[in-house]
Protein backbone atom coordinates (compact mmCIF):
# COMPACT_ATOMS: atom_id res chain seq x y z
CA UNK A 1 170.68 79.03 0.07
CA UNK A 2 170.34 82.48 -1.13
CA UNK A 3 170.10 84.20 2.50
CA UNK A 4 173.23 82.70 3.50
CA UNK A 5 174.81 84.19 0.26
CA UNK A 6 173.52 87.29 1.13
CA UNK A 7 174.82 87.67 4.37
CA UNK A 8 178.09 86.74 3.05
CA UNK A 9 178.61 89.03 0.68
CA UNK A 10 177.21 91.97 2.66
CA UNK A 11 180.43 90.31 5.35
CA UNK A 12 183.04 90.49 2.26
CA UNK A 13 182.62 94.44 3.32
CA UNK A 14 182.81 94.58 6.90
CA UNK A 15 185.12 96.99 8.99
CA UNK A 16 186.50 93.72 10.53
CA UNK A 17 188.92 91.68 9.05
CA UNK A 18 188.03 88.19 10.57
CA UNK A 19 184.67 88.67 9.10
CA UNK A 20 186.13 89.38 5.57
CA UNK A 21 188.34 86.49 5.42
CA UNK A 22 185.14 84.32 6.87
CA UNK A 23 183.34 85.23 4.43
CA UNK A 24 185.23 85.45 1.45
CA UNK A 25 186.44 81.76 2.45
CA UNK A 26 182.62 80.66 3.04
CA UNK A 27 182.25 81.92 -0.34
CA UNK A 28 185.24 80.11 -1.99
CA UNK A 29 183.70 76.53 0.11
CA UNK A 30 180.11 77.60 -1.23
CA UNK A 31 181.61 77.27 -4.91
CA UNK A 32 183.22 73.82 -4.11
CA UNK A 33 180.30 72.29 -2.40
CA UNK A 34 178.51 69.32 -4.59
CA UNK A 35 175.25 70.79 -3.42
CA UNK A 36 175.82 74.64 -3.61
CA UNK A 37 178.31 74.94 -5.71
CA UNK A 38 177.86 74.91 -9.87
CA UNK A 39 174.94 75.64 -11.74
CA UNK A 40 173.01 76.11 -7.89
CA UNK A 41 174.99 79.54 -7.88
CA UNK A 42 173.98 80.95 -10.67
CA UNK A 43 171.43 83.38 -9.61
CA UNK A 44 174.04 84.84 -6.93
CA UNK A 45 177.01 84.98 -9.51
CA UNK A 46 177.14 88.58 -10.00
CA UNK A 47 176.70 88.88 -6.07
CA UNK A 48 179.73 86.75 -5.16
CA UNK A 49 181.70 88.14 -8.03
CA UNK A 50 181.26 91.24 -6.49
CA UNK A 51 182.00 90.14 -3.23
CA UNK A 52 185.34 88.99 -4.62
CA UNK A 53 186.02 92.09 -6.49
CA UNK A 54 185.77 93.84 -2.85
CA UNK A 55 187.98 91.75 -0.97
CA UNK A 56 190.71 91.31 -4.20
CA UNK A 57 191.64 95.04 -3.32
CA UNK A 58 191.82 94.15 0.29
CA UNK A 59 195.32 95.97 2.47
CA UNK A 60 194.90 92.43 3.93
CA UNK A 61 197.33 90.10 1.95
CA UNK A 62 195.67 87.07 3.56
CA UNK A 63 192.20 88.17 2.49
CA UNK A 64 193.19 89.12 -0.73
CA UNK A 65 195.42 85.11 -1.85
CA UNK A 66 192.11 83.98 -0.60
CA UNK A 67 189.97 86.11 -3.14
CA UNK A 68 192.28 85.62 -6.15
CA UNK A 69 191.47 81.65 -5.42
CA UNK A 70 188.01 82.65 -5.28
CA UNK A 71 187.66 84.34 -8.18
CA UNK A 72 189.76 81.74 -10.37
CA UNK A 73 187.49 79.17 -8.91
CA UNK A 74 184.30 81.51 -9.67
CA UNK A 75 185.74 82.15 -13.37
CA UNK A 76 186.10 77.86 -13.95
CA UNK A 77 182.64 77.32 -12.55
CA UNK A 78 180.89 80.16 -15.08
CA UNK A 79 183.55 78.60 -18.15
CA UNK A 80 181.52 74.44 -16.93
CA UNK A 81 177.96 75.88 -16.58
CA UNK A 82 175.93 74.31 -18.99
CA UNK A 83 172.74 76.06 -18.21
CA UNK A 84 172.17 79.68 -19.74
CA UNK A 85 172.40 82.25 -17.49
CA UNK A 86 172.57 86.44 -17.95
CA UNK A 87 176.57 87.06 -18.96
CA UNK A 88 175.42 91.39 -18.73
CA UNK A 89 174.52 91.14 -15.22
CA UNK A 90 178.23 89.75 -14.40
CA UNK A 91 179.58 92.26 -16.88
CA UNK A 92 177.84 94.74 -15.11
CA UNK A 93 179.15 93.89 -11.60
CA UNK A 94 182.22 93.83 -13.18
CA UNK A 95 182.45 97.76 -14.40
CA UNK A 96 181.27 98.92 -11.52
CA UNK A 97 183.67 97.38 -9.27
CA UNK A 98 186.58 98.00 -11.60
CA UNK A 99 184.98 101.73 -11.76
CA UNK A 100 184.62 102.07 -8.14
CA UNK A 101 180.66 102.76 -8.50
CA UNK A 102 178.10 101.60 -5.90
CA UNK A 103 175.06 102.76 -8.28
């Protein structure tokens, strides 16, 4: 499961716009899916929220609706996790895309 997040998120920013919007809406099915989705993402959170953050900012208007679902969808699922998980790593994701840092 986590490969396949991986390679999505590394797709979220590609040079080609089919594979952005591919990704970013495997992403947005990944969070829905009764086997992948919920508590089962929670090591890659801070990967797919920064997958989102990438593709929010997107010239691409499609790409970018398609994010903003994503990342409502991403925000409900870490609001229902019942099972601690690391709230600085997503924090930290979060400044640095909102910064513009890749460090």
């Amino acid at each position: 499961f986590g490969p396949i997040v991986s390679i999505l998120v590394f797709q979220c920013h590609s040079k080609d716009r089919l594979n952005r919007l591919t990704a970013i809406t495997w992403l947005a099915e990944l969070i829905h899916h009764p086997h992948s989705g919920g508590d089962a993402l929670l090591p890659y959170h801070a990967e797919v929220l920064g997958a989102i953050m990438s593709c929010i900012s997107d010239s691409e208007i499609e790409i970018r609706k398609v994010s903003e679902r994503t990342n409502a969808d991403l925000l409900n699922l870490v609001r229902e996790t019942e099972e601690r998980f690391e709230l600085a790593i997503l924090l930290d994701t979060l400044t640095k895309e909102l910064s513009g840092k890749d460090d």
